[in-house]
Protein backbone atom coordinates (compact mmCIF):
# COMPACT_ATOMS: atom_id res chain seq x y z
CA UNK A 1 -17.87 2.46 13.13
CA UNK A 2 -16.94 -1.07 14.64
CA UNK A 3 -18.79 -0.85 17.06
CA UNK A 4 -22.03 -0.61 16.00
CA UNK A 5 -21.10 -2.75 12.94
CA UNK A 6 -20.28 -6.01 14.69
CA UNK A 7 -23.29 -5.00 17.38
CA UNK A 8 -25.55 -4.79 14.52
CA UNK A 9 -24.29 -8.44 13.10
CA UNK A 10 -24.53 -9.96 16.30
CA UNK A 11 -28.17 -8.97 16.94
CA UNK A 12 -28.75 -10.36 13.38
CA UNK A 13 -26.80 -13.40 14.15
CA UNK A 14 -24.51 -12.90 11.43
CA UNK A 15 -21.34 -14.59 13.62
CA UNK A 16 -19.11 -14.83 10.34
CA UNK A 17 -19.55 -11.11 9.52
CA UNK A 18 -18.55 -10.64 13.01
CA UNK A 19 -15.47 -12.02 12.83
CA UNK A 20 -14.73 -10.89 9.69
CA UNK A 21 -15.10 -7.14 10.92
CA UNK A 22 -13.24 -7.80 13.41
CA UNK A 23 -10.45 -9.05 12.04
CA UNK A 24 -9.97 -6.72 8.96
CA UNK A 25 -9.87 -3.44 12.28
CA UNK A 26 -7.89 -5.12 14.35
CA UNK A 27 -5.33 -6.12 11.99
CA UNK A 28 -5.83 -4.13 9.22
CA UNK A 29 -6.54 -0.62 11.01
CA UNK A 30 -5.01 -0.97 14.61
CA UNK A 31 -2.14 -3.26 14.29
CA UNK A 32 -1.04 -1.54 10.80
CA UNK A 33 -1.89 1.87 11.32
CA UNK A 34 -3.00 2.80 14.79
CA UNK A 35 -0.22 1.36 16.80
CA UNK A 36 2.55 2.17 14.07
CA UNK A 37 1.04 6.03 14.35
CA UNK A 38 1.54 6.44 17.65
CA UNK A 39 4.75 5.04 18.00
CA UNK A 40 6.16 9.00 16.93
CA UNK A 41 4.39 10.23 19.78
CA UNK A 42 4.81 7.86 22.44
CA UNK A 43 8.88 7.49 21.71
CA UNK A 44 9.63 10.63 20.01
CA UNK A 45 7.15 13.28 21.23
CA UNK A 46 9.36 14.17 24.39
CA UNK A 47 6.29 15.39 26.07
CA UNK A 48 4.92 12.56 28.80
CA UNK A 49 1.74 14.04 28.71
CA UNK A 50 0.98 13.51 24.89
CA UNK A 51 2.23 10.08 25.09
CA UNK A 52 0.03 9.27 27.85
CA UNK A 53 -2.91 10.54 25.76
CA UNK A 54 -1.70 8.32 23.17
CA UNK A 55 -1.33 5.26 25.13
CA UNK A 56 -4.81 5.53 26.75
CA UNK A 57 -6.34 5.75 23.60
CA UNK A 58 -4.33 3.25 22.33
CA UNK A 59 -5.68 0.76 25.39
CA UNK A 60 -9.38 2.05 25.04
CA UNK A 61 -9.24 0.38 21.55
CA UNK A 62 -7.65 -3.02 22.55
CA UNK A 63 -10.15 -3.08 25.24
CA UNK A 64 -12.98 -2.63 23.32
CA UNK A 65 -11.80 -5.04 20.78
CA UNK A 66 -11.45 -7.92 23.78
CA UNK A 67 -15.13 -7.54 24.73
CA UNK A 68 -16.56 -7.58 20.90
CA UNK A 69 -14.17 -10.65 20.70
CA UNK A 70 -15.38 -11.93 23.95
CA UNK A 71 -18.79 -14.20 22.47
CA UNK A 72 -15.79 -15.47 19.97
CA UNK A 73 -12.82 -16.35 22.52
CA UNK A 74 -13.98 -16.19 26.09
CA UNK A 75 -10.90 -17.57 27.50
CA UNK A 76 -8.32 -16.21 25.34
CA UNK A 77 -9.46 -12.79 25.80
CA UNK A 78 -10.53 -12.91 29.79
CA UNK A 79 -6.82 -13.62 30.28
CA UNK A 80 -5.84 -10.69 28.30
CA UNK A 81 -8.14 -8.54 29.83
CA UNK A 82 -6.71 -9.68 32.80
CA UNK A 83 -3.35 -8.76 31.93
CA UNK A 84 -4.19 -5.37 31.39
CA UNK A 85 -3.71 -2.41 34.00
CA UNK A 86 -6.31 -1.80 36.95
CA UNK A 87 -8.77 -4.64 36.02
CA UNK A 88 -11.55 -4.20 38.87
CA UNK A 89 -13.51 -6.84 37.31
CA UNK A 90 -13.85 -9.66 34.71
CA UNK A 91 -14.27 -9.40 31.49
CA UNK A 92 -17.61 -11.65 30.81
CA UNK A 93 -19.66 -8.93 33.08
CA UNK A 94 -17.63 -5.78 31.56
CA UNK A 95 -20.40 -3.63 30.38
CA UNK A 96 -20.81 -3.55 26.68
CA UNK A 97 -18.98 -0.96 24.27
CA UNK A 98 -21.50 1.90 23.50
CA UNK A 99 -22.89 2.85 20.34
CA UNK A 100 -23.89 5.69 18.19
CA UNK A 101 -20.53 7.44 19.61
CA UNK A 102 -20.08 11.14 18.67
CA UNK A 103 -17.68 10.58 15.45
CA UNK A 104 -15.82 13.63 13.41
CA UNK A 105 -16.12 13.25 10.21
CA UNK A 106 -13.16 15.94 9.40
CA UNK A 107 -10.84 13.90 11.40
CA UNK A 108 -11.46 10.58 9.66
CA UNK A 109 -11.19 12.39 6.28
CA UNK A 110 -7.44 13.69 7.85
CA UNK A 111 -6.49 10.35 8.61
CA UNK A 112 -7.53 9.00 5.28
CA UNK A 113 -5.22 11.13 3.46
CA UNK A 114 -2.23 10.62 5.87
CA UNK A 115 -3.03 6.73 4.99
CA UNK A 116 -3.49 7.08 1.41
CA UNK A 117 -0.03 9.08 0.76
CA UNK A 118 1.76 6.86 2.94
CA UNK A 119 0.72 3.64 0.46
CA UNK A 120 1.38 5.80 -2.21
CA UNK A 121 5.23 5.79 -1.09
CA UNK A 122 5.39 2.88 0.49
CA UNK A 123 3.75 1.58 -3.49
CA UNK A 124 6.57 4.02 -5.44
CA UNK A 125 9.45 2.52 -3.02
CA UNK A 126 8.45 -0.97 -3.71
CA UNK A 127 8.36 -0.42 -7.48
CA UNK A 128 11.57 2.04 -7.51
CA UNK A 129 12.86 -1.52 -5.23
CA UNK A 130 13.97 0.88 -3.02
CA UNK A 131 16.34 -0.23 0.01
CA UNK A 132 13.92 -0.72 3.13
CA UNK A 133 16.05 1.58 5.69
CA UNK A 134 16.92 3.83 2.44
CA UNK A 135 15.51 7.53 3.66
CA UNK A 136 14.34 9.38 0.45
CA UNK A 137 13.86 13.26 0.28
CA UNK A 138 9.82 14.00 -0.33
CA UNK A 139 8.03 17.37 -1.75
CA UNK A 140 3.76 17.14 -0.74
CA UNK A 141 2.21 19.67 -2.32
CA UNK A 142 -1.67 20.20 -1.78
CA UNK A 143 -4.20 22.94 -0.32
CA UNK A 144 -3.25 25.40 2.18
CA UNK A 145 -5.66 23.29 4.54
CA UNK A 146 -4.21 19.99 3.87
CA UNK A 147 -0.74 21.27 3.97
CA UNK A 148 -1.94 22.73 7.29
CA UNK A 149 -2.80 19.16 8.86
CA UNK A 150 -0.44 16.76 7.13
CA UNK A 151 2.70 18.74 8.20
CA UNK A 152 1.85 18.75 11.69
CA UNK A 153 1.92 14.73 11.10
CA UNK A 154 5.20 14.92 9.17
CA UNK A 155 7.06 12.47 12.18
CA UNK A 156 4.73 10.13 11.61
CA UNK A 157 4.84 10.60 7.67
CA UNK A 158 8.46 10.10 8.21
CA UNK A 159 8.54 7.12 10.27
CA UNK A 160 5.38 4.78 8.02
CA UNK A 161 7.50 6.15 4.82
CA UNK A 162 10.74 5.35 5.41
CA UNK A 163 11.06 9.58 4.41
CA UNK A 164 14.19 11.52 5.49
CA UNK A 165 12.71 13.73 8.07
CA UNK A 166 15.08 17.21 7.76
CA UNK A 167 13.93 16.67 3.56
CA UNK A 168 10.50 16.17 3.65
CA UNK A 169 8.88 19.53 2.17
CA UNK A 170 5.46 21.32 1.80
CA UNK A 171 4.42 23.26 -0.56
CA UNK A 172 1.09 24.80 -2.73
CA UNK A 173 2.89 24.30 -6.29
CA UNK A 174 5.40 21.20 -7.79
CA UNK A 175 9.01 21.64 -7.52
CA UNK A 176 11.47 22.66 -9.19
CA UNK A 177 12.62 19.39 -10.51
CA UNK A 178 9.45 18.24 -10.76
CA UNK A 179 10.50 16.35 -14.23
CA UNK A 180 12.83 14.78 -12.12
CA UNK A 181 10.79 13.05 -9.66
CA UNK A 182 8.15 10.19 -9.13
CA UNK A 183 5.01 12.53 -9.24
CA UNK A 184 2.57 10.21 -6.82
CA UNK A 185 -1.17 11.61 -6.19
CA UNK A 186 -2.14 10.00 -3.30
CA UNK A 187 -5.96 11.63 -3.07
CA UNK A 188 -7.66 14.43 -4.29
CA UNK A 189 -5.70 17.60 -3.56
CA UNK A 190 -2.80 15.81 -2.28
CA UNK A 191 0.18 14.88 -4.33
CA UNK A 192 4.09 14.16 -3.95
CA UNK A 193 7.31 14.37 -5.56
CA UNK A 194 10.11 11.70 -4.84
CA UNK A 195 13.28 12.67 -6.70
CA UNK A 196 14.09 10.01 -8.68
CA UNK A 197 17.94 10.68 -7.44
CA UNK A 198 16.60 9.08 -4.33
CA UNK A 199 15.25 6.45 -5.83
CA UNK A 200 17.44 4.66 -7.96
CA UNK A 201 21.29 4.57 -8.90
CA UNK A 202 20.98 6.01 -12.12
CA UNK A 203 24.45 4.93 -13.42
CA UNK A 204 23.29 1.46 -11.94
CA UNK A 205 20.26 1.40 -13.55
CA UNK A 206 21.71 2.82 -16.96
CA UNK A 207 24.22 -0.03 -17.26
CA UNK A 208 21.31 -2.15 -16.75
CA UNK A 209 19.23 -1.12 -19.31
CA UNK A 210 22.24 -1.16 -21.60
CA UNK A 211 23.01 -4.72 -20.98
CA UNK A 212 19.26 -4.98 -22.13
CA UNK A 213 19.09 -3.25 -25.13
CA UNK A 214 22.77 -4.91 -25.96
CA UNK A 215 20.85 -7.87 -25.52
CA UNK A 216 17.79 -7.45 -27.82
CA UNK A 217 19.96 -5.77 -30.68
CA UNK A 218 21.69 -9.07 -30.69
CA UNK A 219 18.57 -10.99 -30.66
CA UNK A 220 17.31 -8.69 -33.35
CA UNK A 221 20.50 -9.60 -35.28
CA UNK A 222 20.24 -12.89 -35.14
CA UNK A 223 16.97 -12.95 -36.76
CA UNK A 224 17.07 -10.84 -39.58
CA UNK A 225 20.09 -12.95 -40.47
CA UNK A 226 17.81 -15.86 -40.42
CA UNK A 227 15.31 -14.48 -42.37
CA UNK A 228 17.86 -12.62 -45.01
CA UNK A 229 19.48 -16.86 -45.67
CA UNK A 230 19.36 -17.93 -49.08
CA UNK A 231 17.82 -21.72 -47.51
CA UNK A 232 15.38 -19.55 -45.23
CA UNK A 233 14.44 -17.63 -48.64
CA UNK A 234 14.39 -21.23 -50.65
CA UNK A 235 12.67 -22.86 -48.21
CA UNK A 236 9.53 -19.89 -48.11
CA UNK A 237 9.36 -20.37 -51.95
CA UNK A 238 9.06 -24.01 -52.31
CA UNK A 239 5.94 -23.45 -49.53
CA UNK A 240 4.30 -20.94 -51.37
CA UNK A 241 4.30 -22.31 -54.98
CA UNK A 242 2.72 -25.57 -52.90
CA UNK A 243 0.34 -23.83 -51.68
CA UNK A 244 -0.55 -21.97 -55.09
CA UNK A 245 -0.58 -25.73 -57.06
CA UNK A 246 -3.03 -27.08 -55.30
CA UNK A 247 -6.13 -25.79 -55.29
CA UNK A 248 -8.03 -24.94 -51.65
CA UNK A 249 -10.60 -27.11 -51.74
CA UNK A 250 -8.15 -30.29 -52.65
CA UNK A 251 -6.13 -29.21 -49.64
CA UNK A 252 -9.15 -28.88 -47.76
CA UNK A 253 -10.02 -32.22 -48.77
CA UNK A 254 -6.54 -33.67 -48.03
CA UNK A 255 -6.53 -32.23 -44.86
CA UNK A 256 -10.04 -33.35 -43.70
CA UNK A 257 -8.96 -37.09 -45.01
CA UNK A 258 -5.86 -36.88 -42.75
């Protein structure tokens, strides 16, 4: 937990793991994934109540992160604090964040495999160089249990994916046309099927590999001519019988006095 990581280094004195820590949550865990999650709920949800949830939590993180950051920037992030709703008080005698908070280990292990299929398609899209606002069609197959969890996510799967939402599917077993799709397995137990339809323009990407292999016959062409020549062929023979005339250890010789 953050908390009681960068508490820890501070009562050690270790400053630079501090800010290290820091940095890698707040950009690499709320920025990327927290505030990006919540975006389905808070604009999409249509209930005001679960999007108020959302944003609370939302600010209960930021405002923790502005007094852990507060030793580090005391200016920068008193006028944040500032800025934020129904500050009764300043920041430098805000009470510290607690530690040792209650933490559920299910729920972390949830989120983990929400974040590890969503690199995994965000990774297959990159390779595929799939369009950025391209939506692709999706099959997750896994456990009844994580089937269970992950669908109830599928708007936010959607929205980090770049997946069509009305074709994203769930299911205990691969698809049909399973030997037609990017098989991805994002974590144990958890696995997905991008059709590769969806993926690339396969009469795109067949006159492209046609141009290639067009390409390397002529290459390969080329070359055997070369070697077939009757100067290539001369040429070879007047360098082995040289090499046959002269004994090694003359050569050796020559080349060492060269």
């Amino acid at each position: 937990m953050l908390i009681d990581a960068v508490t820890e280094s501070y009562n050690k004195y270790f400053f630079g793991d501090v800010g290290r820590e820091i940095y890698d949550f707040f950009w690499g865990d709320f920025a990327d994934w927290y505030i990006e999650a919540s975006k389905a709920t808070i604009y999409h949800s249509g209930d005001d109540s679960v999007a108020l949830v959302a944003q609370t939590v939302l600010l209960y993180i930021f405002e923790n992160i502005l007094k852990l950051l507060h030793p580090f920037m005391p200016f920068v992030t008193e006028e944040l604090w500032q800025a934020l709703p129904n500050r009764r008080e300043a920041l430098i005698i805000s009470s510290w964040p607690q530690t040792s908070l209650p933490r559920s280990t299910d729920l972390v292990k949830r989120f983990e495999n929400l974040q590890a299929l969503t690199r995994a398609v965000r990774n297959a899209r990159a390779e595929y160089s799939v369009e950025p606002a391209k939506r692709i069609t999706a099959s997750i197959v896994g456990s009844e249990e994580v089937i269970q969890y992950i669908s109830e996510e599928k708007e936010v799967l959607a929205l980090l994916s770049k997946l069509d939402f009305d074709n994203i599917h769930f299911a205990d077993s691969p698809p049909e046309d399973a030997k037609q799709s990017v098989h991805l397995i994002a974590s144990e137990g958890l696995e997905a099927y991008l059709p590769l339809a969806d993926m690339v323009d396969i009469s795109a990407e067949v006159q492209c590999l046609s141009k290639r292999l067009s390409k390397m016959q002529t290459e390969y062409e080329g070359l055997k001519a070369r070697l077939n020549s009757p100067k290539k062929t001369k040429v070879s023979l007047l360098w082995m019988s040289a090499i046959h005339i002269y004994p090694r250890h003359e050569r050796i010789q020559k080349h060492t006095i060269l």
